[in-house]
N, C-alpha and C. Protein backbone atom coordinates (compact mmCIF):
# COMPACT_ATOMS: atom_id res chain seq x y z
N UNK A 1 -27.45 17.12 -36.64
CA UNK A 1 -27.52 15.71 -36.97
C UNK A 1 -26.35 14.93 -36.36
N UNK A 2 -25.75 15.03 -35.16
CA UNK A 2 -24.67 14.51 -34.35
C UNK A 2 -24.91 12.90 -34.72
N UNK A 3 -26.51 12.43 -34.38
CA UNK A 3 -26.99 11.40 -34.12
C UNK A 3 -27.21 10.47 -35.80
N UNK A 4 -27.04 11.55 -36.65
CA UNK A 4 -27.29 11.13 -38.02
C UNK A 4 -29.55 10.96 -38.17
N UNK A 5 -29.28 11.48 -37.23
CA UNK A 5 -31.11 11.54 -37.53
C UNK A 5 -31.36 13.23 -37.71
N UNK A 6 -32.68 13.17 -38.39
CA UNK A 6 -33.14 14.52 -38.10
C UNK A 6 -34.36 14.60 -37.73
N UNK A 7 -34.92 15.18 -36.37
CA UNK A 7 -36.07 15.21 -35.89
C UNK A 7 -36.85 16.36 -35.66
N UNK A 8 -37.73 16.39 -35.48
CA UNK A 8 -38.89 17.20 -34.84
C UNK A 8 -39.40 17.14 -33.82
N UNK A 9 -38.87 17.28 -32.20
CA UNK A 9 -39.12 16.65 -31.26
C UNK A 9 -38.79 14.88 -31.08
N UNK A 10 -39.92 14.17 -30.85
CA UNK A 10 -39.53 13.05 -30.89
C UNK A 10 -39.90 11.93 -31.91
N UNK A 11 -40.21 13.06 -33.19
CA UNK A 11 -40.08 12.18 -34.35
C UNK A 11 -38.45 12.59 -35.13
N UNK A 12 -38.31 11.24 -35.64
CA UNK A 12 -37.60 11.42 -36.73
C UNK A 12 -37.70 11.12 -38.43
N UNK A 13 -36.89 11.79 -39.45
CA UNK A 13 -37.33 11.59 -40.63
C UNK A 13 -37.12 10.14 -40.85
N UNK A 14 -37.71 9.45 -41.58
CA UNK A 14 -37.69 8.12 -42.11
C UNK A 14 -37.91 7.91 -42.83
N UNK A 15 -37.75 6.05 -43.81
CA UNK A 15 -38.09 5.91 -45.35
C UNK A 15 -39.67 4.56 -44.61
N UNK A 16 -40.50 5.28 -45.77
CA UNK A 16 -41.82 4.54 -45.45
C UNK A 16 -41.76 3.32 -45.09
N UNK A 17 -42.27 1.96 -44.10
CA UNK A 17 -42.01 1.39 -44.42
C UNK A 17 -40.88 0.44 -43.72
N UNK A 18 -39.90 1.75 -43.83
CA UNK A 18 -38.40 0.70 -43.97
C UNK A 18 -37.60 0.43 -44.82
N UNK A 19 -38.33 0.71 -46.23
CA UNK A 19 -38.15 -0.03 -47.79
C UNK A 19 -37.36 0.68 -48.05
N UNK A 20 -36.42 0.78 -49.02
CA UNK A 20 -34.72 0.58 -49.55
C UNK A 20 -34.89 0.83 -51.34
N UNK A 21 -36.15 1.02 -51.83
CA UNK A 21 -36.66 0.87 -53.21
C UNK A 21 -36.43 2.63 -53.31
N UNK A 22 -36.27 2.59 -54.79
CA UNK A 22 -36.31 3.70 -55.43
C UNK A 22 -37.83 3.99 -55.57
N UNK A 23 -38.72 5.08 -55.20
CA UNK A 23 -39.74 5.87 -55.48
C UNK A 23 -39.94 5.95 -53.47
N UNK A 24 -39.65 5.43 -52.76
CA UNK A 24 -39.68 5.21 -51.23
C UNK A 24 -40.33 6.77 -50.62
N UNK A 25 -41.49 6.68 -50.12
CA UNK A 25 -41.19 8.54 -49.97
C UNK A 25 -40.51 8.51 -48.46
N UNK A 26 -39.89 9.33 -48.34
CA UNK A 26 -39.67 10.16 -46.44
C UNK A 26 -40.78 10.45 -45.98
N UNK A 27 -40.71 9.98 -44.63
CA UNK A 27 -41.53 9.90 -43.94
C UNK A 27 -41.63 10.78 -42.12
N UNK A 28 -42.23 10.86 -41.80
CA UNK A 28 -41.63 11.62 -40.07
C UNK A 28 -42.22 10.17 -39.01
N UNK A 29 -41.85 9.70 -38.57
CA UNK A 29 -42.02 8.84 -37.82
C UNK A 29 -41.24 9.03 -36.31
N UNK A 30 -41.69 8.01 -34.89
CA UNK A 30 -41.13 7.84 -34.02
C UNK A 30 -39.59 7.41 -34.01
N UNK A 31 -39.13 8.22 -33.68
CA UNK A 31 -37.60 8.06 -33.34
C UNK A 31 -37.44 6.60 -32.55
N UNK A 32 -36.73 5.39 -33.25
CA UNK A 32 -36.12 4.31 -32.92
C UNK A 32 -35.01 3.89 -33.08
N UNK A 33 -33.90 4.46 -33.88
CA UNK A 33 -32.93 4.05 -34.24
C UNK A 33 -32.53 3.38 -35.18
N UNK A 34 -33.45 2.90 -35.73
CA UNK A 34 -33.58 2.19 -37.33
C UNK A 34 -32.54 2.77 -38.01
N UNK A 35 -31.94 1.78 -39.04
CA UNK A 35 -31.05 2.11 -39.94
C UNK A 35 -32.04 3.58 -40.93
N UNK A 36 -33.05 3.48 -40.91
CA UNK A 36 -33.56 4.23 -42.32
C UNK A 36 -33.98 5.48 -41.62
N UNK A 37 -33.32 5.36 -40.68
CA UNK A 37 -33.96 7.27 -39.75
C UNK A 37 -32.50 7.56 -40.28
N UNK A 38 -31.41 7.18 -40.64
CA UNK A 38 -30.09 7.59 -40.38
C UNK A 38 -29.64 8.57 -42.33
N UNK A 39 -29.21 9.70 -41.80
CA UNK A 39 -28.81 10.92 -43.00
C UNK A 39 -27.48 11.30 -42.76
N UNK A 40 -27.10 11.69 -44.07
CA UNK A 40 -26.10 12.58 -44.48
C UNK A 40 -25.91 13.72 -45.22
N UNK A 41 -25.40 14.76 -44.67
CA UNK A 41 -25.59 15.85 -45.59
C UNK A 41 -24.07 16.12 -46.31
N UNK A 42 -23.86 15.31 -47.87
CA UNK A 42 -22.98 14.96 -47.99
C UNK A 42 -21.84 16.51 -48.80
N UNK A 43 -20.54 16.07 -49.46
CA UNK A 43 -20.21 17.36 -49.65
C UNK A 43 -20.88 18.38 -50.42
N UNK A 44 -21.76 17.59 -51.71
CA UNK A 44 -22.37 18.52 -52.17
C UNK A 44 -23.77 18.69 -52.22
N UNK A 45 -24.07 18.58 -51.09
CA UNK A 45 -25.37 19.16 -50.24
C UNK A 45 -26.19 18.14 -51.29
N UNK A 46 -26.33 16.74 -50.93
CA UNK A 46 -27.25 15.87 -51.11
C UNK A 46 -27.70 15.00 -49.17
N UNK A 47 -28.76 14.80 -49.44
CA UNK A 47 -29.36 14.41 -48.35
C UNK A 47 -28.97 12.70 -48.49
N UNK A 48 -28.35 12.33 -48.03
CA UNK A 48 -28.48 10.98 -48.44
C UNK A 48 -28.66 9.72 -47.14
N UNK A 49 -29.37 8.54 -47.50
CA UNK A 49 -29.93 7.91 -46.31
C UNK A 49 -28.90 6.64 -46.42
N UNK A 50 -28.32 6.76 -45.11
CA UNK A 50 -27.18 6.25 -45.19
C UNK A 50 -27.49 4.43 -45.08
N UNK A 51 -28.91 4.04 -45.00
CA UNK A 51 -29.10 2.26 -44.86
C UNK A 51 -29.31 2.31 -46.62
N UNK A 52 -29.76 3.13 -47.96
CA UNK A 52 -29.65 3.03 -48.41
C UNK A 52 -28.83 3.29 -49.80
N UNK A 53 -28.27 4.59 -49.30
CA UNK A 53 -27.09 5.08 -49.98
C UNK A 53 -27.56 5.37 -51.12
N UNK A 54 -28.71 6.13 -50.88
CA UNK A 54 -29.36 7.30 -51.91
C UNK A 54 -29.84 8.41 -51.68
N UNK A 55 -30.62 9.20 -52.53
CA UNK A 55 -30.80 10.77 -52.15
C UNK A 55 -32.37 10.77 -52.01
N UNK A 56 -32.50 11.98 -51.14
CA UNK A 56 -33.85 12.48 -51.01
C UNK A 56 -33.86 13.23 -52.58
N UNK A 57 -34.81 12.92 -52.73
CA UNK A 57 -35.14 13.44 -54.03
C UNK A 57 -36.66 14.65 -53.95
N UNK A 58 -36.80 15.61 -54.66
CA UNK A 58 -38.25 15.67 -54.64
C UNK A 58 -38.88 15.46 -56.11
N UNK A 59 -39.93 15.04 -55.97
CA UNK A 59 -40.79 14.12 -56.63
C UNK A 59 -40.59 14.81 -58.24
N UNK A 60 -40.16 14.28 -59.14
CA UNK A 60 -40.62 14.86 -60.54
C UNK A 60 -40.01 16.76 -60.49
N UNK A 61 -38.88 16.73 -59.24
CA UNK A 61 -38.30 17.89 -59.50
C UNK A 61 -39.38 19.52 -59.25
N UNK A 62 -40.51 19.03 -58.71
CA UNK A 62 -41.56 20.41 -58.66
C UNK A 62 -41.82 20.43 -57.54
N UNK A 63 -41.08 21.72 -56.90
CA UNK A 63 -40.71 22.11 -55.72
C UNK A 63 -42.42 22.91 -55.22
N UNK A 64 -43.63 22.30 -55.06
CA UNK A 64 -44.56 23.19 -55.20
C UNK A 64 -44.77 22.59 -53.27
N UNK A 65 -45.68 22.87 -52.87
CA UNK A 65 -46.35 22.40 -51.36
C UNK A 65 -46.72 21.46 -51.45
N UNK A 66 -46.33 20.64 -50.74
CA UNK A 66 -47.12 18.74 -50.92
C UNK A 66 -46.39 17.81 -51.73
N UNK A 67 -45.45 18.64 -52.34
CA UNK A 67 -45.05 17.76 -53.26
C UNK A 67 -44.11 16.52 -52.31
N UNK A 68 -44.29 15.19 -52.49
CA UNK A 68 -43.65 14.22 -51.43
C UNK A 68 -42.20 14.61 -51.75
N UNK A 69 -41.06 14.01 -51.09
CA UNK A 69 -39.97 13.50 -50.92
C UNK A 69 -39.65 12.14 -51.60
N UNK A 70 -38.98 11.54 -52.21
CA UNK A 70 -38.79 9.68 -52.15
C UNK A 70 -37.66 9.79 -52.04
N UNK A 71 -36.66 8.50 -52.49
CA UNK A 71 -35.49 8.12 -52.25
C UNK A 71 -35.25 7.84 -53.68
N UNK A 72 -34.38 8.30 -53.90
CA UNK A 72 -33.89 7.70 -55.69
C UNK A 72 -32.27 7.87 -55.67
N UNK A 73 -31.71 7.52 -56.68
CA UNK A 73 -30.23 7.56 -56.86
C UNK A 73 -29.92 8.79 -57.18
N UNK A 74 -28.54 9.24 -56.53
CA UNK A 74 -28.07 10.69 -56.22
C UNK A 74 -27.61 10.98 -57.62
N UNK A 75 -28.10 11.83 -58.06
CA UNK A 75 -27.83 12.54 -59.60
C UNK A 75 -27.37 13.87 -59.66
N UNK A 76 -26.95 14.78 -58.15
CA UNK A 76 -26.34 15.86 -58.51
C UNK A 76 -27.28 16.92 -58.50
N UNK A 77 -28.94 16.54 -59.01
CA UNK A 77 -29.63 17.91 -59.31
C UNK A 77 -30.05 18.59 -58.62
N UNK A 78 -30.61 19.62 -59.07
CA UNK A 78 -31.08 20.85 -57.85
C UNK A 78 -32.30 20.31 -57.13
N UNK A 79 -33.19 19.06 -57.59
CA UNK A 79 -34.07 19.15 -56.57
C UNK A 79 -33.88 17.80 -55.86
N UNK A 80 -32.79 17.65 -55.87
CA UNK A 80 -31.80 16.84 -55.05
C UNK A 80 -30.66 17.77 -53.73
N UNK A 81 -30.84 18.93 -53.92
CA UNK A 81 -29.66 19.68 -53.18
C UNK A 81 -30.37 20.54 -52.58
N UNK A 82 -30.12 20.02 -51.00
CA UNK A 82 -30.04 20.43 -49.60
C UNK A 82 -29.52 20.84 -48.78
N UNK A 83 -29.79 22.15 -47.56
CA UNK A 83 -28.33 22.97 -46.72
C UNK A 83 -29.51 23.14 -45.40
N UNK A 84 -28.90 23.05 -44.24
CA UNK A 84 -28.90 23.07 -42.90
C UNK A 84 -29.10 24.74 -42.83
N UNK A 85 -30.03 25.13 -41.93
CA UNK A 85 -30.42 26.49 -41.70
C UNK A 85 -30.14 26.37 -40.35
């Protein structure tokens, strides 16, 4: 994440939209440079989107397949905490 993005080729992750709201899900979109492609993987391994200065969250905490991503306020919890492979 040199670039503060994280991609998949020539997408990058993003907040739907654009939007800055709490429930926001992540999104994979075309890499543009937008403030809301831009992450941090902060000290204690929260993902946080640095145009809105909150955490990837996963949804209702149930780590199952499908379950979306949103953006909510960083609370510390485990299905808030993220590490780079």
């Amino acid at each position: 994440m040199p670039d503060k993005t994280i991609r998949i080729g020539p997408l990058c992750m993003d907040l739907a939209g654009g939007n800055l709201s709490n429930g926001t899900k992540f999104v994979v979109s075309e890499c543009d440079g937008s403030p809301t492609q831009s992450f941090k993987l902060n000290l204690t391994e929260d993902l946080v989107s640095l145009a809105a200065g909150k955490c990837g969250d996963v949804y209702f905490g149930q780590p199952t397949d499908g379950q979306p991503v949103i953006l909510w306020p960083c609370t510390g919890t485990a299905n808030q905490t993220w590490w780079l492979r």
